[in-house]
Protein backbone atom coordinates (compact mmCIF):
# COMPACT_ATOMS: atom_id res chain seq x y z
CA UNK A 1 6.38 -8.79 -14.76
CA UNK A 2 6.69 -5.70 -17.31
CA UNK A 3 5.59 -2.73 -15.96
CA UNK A 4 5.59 0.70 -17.98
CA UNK A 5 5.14 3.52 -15.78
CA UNK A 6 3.96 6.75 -17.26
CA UNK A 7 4.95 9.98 -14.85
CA UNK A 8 4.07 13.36 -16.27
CA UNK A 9 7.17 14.69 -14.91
CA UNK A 10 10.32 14.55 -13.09
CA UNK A 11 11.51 17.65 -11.86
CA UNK A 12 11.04 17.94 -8.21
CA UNK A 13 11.58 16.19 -5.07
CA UNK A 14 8.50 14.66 -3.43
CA UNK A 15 6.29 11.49 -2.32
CA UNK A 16 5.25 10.76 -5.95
CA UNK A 17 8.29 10.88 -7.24
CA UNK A 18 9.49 8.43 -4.47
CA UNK A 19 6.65 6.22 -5.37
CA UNK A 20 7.67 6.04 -8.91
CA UNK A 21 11.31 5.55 -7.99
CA UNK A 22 10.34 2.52 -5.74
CA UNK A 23 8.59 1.04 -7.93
CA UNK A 24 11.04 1.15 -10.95
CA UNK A 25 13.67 -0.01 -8.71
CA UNK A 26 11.63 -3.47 -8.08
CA UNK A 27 10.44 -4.01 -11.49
CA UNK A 28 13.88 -2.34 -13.47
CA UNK A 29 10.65 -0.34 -15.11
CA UNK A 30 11.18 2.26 -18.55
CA UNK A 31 9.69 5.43 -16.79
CA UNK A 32 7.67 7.49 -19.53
CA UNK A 33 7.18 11.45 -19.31
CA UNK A 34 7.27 14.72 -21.06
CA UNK A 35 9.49 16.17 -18.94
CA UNK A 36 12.53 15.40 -17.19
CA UNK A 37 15.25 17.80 -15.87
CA UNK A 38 18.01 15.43 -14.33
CA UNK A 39 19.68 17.77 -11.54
CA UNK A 40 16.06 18.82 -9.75
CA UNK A 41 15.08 15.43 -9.37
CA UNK A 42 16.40 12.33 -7.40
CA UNK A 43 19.62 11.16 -8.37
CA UNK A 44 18.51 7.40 -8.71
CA UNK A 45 16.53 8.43 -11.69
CA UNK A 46 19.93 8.59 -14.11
CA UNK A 47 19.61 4.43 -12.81
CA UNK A 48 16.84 4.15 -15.54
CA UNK A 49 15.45 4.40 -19.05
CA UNK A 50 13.71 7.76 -19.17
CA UNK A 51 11.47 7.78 -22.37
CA UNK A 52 10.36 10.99 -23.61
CA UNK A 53 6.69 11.10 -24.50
CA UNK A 54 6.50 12.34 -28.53
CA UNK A 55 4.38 16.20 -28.34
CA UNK A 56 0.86 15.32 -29.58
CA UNK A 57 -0.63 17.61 -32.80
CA UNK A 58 -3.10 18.65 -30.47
CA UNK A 59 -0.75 19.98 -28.23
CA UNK A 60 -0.35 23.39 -29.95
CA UNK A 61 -3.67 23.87 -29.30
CA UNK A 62 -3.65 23.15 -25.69
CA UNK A 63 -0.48 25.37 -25.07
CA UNK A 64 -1.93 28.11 -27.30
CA UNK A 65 -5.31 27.84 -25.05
CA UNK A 66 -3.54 27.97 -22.02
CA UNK A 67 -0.80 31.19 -22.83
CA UNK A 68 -3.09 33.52 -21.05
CA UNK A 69 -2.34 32.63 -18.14
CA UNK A 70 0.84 33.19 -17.55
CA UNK A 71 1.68 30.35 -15.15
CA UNK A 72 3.95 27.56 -17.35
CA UNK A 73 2.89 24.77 -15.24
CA UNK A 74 -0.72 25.00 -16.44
CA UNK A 75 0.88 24.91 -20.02
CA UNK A 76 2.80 21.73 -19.47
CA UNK A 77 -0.19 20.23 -17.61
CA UNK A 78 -2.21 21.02 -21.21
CA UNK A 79 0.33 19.64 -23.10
CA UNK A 80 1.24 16.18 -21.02
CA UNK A 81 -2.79 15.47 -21.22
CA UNK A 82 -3.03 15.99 -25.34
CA UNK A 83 0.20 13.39 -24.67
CA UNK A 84 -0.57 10.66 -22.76
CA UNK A 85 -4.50 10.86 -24.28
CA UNK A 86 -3.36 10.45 -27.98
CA UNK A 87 -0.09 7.53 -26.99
CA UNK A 88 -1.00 4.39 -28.23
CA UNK A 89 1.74 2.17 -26.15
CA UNK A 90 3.66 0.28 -29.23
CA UNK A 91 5.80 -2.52 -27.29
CA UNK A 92 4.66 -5.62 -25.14
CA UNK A 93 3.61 -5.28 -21.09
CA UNK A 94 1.92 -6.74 -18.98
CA UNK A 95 0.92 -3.83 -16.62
CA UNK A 96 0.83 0.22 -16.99
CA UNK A 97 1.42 1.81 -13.57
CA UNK A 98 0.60 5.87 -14.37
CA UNK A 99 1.32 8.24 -11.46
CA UNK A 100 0.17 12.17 -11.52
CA UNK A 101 -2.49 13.29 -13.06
CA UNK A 102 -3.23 13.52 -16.45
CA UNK A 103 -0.51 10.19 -16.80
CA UNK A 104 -4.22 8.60 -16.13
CA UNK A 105 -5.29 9.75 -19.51
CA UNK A 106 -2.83 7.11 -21.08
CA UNK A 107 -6.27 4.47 -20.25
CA UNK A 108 -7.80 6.03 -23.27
CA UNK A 109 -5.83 4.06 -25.81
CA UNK A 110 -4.31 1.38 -23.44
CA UNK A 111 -5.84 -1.21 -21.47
CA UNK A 112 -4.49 -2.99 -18.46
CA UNK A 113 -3.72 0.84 -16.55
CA UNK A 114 -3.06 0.19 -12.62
CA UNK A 115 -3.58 4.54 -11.65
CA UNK A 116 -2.00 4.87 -8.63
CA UNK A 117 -4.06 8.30 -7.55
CA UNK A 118 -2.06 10.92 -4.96
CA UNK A 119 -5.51 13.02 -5.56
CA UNK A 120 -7.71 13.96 -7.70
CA UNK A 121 -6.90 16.59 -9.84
CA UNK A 122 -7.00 20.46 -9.05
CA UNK A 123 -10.11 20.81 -11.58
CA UNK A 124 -12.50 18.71 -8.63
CA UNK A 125 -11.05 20.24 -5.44
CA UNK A 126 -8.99 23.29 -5.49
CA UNK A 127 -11.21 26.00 -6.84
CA UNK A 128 -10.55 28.39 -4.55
CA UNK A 129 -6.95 28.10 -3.92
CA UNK A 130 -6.12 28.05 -7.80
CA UNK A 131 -8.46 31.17 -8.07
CA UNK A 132 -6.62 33.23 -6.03
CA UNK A 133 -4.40 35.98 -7.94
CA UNK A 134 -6.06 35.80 -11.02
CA UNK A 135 -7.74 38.42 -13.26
CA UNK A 136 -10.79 37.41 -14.74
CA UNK A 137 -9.61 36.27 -17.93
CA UNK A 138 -7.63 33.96 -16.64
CA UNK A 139 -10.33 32.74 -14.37
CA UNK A 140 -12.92 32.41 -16.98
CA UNK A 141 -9.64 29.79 -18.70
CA UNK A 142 -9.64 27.87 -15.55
CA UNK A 143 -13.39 26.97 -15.57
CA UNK A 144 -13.19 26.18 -19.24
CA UNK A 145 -10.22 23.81 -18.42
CA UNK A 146 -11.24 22.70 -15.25
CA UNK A 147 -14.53 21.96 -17.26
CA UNK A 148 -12.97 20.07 -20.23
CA UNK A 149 -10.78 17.87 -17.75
CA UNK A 150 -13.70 16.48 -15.98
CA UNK A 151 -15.60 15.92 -19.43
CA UNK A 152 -12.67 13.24 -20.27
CA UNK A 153 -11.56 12.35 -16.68
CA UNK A 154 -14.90 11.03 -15.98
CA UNK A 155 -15.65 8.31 -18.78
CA UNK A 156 -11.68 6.92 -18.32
CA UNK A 157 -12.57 6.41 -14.66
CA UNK A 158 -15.32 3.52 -16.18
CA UNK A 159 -12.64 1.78 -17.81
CA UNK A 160 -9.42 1.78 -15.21
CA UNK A 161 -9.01 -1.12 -14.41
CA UNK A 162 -7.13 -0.61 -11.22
CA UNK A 163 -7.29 2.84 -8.82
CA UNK A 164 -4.56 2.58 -5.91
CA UNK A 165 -4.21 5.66 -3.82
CA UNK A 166 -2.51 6.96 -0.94
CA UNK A 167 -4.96 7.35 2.03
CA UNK A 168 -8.30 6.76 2.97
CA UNK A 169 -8.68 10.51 3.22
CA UNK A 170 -8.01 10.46 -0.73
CA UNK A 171 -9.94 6.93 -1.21
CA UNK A 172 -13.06 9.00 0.06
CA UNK A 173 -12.24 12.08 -2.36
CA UNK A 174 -12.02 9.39 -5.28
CA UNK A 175 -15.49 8.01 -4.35
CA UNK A 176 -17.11 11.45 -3.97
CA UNK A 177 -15.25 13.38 -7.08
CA UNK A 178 -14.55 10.39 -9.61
CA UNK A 179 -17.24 7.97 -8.77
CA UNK A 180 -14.92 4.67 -7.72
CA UNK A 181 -15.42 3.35 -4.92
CA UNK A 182 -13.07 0.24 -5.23
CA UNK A 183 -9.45 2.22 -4.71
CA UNK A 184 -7.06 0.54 -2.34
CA UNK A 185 -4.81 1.92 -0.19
CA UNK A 186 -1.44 1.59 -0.81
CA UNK A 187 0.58 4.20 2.06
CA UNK A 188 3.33 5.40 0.29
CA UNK A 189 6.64 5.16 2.87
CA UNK A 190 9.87 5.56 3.27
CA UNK A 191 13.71 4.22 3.58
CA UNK A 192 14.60 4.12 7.38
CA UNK A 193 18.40 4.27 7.00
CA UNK A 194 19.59 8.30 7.41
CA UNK A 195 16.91 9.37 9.93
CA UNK A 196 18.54 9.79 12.81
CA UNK A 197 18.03 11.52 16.56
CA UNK A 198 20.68 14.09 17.04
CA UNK A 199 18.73 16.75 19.60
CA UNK A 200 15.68 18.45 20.46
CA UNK A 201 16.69 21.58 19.54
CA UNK A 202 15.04 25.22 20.20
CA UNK A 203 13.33 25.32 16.64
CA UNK A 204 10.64 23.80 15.13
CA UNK A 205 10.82 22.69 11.51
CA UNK A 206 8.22 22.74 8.47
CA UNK A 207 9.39 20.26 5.30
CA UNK A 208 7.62 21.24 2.01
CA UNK A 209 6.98 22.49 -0.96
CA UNK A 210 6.73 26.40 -1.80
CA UNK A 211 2.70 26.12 -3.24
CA UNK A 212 -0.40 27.52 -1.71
CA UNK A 213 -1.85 24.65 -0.69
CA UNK A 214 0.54 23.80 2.08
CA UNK A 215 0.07 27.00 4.00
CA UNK A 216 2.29 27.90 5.50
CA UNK A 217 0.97 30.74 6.99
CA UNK A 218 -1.00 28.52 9.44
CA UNK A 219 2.37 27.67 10.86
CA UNK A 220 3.57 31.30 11.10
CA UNK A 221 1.03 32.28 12.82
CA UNK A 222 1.02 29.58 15.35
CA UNK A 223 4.85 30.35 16.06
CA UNK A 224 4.05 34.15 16.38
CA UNK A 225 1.65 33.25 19.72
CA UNK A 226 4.15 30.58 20.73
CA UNK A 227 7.31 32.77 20.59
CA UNK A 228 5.56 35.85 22.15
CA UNK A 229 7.95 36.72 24.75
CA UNK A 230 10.13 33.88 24.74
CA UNK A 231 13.74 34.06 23.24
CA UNK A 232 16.10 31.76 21.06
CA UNK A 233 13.30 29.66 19.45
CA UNK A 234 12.99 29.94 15.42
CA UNK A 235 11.01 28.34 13.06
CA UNK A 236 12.29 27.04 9.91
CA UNK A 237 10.64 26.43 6.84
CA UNK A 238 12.68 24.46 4.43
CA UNK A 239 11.25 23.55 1.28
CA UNK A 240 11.82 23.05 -2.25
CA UNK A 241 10.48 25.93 -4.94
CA UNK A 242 9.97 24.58 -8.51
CA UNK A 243 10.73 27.94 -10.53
CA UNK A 244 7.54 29.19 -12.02
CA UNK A 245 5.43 32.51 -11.50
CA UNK A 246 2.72 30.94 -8.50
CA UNK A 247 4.94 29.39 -6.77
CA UNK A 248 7.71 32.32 -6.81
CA UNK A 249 5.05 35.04 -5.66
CA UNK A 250 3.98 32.66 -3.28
CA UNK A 251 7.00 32.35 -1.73
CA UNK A 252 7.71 36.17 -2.00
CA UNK A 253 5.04 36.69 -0.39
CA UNK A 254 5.59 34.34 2.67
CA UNK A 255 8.86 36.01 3.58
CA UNK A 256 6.76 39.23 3.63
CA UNK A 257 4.42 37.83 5.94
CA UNK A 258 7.18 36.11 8.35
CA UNK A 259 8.33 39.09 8.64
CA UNK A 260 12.04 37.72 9.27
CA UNK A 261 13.62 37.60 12.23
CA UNK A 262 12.85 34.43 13.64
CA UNK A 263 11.48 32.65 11.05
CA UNK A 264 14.07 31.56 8.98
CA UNK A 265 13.67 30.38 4.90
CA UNK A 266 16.13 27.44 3.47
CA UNK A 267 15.25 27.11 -0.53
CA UNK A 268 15.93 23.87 -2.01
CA UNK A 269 18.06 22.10 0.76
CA UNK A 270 19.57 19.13 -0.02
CA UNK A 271 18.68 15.78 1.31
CA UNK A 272 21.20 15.92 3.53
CA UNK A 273 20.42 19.30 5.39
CA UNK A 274 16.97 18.61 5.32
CA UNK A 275 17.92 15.20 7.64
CA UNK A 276 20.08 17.14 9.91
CA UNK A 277 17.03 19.52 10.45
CA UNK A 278 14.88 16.49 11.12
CA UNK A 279 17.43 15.54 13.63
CA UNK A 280 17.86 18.10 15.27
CA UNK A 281 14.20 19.89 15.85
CA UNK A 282 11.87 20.04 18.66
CA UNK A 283 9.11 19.07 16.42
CA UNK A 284 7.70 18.85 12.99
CA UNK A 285 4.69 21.58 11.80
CA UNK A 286 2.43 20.31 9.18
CA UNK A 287 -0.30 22.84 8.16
CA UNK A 288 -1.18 21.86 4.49
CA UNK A 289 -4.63 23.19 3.55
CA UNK A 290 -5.77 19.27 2.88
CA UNK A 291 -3.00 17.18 2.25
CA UNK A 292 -3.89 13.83 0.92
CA UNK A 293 -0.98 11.55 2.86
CA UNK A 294 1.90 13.73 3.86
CA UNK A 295 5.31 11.61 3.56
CA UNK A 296 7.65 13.95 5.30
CA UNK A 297 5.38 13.21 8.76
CA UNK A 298 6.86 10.02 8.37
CA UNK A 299 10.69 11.32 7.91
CA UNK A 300 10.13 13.02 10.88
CA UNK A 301 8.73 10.18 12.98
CA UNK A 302 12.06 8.23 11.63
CA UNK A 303 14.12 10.81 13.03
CA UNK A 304 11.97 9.99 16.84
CA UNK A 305 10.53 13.67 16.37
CA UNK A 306 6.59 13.88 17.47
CA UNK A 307 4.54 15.97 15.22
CA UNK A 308 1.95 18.65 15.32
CA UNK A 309 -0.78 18.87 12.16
CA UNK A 310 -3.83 20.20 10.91
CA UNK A 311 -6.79 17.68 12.04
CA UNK A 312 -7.43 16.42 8.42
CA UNK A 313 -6.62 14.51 5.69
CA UNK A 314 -4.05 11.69 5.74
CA UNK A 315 -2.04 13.07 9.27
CA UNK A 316 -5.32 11.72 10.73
CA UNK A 317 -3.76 8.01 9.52
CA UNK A 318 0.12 8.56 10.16
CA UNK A 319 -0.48 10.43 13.65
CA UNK A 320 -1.88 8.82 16.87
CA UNK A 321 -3.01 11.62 18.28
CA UNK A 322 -1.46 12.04 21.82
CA UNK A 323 0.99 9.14 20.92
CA UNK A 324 3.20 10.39 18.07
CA UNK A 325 1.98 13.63 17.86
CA UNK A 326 -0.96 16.16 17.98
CA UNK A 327 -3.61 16.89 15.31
CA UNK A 328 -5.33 19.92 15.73
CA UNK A 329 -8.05 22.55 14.25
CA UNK A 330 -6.37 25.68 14.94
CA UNK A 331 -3.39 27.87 14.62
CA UNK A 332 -4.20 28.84 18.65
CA UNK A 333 -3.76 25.04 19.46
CA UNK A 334 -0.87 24.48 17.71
CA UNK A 335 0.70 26.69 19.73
CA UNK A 336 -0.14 25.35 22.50
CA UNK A 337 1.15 22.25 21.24
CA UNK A 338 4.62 23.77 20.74
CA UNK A 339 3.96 25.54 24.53
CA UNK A 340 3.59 21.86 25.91
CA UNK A 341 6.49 20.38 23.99
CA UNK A 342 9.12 23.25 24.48
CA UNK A 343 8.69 22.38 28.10
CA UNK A 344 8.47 18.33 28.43
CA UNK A 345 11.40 17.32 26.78
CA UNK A 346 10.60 13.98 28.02
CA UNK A 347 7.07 14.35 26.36
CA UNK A 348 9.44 14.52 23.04
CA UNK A 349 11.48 11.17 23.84
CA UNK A 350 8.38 9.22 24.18
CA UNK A 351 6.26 10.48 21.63
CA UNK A 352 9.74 10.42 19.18
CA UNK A 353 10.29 6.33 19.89
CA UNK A 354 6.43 5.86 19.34
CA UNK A 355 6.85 7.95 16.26
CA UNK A 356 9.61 5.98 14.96
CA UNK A 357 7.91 2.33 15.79
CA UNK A 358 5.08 3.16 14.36
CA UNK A 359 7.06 3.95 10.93
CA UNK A 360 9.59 0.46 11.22
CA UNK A 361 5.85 -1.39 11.81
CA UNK A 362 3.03 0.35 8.88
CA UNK A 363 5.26 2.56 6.43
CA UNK A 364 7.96 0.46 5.04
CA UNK A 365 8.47 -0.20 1.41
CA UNK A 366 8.19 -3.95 1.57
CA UNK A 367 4.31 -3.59 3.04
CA UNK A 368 3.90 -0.89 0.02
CA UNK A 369 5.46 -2.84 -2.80
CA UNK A 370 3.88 -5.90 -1.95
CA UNK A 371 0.45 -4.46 -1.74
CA UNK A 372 1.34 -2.82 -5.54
CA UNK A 373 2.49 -5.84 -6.45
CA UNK A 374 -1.01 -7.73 -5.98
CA UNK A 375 -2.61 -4.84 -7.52
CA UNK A 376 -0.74 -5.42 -10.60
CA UNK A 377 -0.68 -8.63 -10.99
CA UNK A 378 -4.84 -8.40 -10.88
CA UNK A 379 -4.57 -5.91 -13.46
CA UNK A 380 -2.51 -8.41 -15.73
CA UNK A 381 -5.04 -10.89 -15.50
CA UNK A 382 -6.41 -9.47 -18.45
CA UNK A 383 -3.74 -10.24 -21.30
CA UNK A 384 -4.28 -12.25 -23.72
CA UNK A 385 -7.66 -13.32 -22.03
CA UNK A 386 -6.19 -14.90 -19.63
């Protein structure tokens, strides 16, 4: 089968960026994008034909639109949707698999488009947290683009053919935001081999992204009442920082309100640290504002570590709460969370082999791949009216 798959960009370490990996690696896929920067991605990716998407003449009018604000990424995000909604695909397929939003957009002048969905896009759910910090120019931008991406988003959303998505968390925010209410679940997973049990160490580890909407503060503040009077424990926050303005304040500001001391920053680890932190921890924090699957849960149930997250969005599918972990609806019970683990070591063990059963038995590649694979080949059916 010839699968395109059309990925906005490559520049950062994360579950989509997995996904697309996996699924190149089964089909030996041409990955299209607008941008791709070799040495912040994964490695693998050199393995494949990386086709540049050609700019758009409407893109100087997106980027031009979009230079108020000051933030690049909303610049590129401009520019990749005047790409992929002008491409008319030129060589024979059977199958387009598109990735992060707008790679969607490529339905407009391309049929047979399997959209595998990580979430709808910022302009239906994240008002308030892409808001924040911004003058009211650059608000009044952000409605005006948030505006114009819905007015195109919703008509292509009639004619996809296929919607695949991540969760049923997310399934539920594609019914209620895009109006489909046929997506299937496909959980995105993981390679097994290099998650290992070392210790359960006197620290407790948070695995993400440097962006706003994974909060870290949540997690801070649940360590501060855990660590009140006790000594030795630390909480480290390891996560990768693409380099723009948001995401540096962000961060700036994070350090500012850890305060030091015991909480302790690691910036673009590589893979290899951030398994020997898996290893070693007490337990994995997960406090994203509403995360839509969460893959490094799983990397941490691989390593036999139990987890403790926020009661909502896709944790609610990967945890059993009680069983491999704890979900819960405040930074106080957290913390109580971490109170009951630091002391029942034993609690760890058994919650850390459930963890890691649970991952060998629902999140392996072979259950995701094959699931894709059905998708696709349904979304083929259509060539040459067959």
């Amino acid at each position: 089968m010839d699968v395109l798959i059309f990925q906005p960009y490559l520049h950062g370490i994360g579950g989509s960026e997995r996904v697309v990996l996996e699924i190149a690696k089964k089909y030996n896929s041409p990955i299209y994008c607008v941008d791709y920067v070799k040495g912040a991605t994964y490695p693998e990716f050199s393995e494949f034909e990386i086709r540049k998407i050609k700019p758009s003449p409407l893109e100087g009018f997106a980027r031009a639109m979009l230079s108020i604000d000051r933030d690049k990424r909303m610049q590129e995000a401009g520019a990749s949707g005047m790409r992929m909604l002008g491409m008319k695909i030129r060589e024979d397929y059977d199958v387009v698999s598109a990735h992060l939003p707008p790679s969607e957009w490529i339905r407009n002048r391309n049929e047979r488009v399997c959209w595998y969905c990580h979430g709808p896009n910022a302009a239906f759910k994240l008002y308030d947290i892409m808001f924040k910090e911004r003058n009211l120019q650059e608000r009044l931008l952000l409605h005006a683009g948030c505006a114009y991406y819905r007015a195109v988003e919703l008509p292509l959303m009639k004619k996809m053919e296929t919607i695949c998505t991540c969760s049923n968390a997310t399934k539920e925010k594609i019914s209620r935001h895009l109006y489909r209410d046929d997506a299937r679940v496909a959980y995105p997973s993981i390679d097994l081999s290099g998650f290992a049990l070392r210790d359960y160490g006197k620290f407790f580890l948070c695995v993400s992204r440097f962006v706003p909407e994974k909060r870290f503060e949540y997690a801070i503040d649940a360590f501060r009442k855990f660590s009140k009077g006790r000594k030795g424990w630390k909480l480290v926050i390891a996560g990768y920082l693409l380099d723009n303005r948001r995401n540096n304040l962000y961060l700036r500001r994070l350090r500012e309100y850890a305060g030091g001391g015991d909480v302790v920053f690691e910036v673009n680890p590589p893979d290899s640290r951030i398994r020997r932190l898996y290893s070693d921890c007490r337990a994995l924090l997960f406090s994203s504002f509403d995360e839509d699957w969460g893959i490094v849960i799983l990397e941490a149930m691989a390593s036999r570590k139990p987890c403790i997250s926020v009661n909502k969005g896709g944790p609610r599918e990967s945890i059993v709460n009680g069983k491999t972990g704890f979900l819960v609806d405040s930074a106080e019970e957290m913390a109580e969370e971490m109170e009951f683990l630091a002391g029942h070591q034993d609690e760890c063990e058994r919650m850390g082999r459930e963890g890691r059963k649970r991952v060998e038995k629902e999140f392996t590649w072979k259950i995701f791949l094959g699931k894709m694979d059905k998708a696709f080949r349904e979304t083929a059916k259509g060539k040459d009216g067959s």
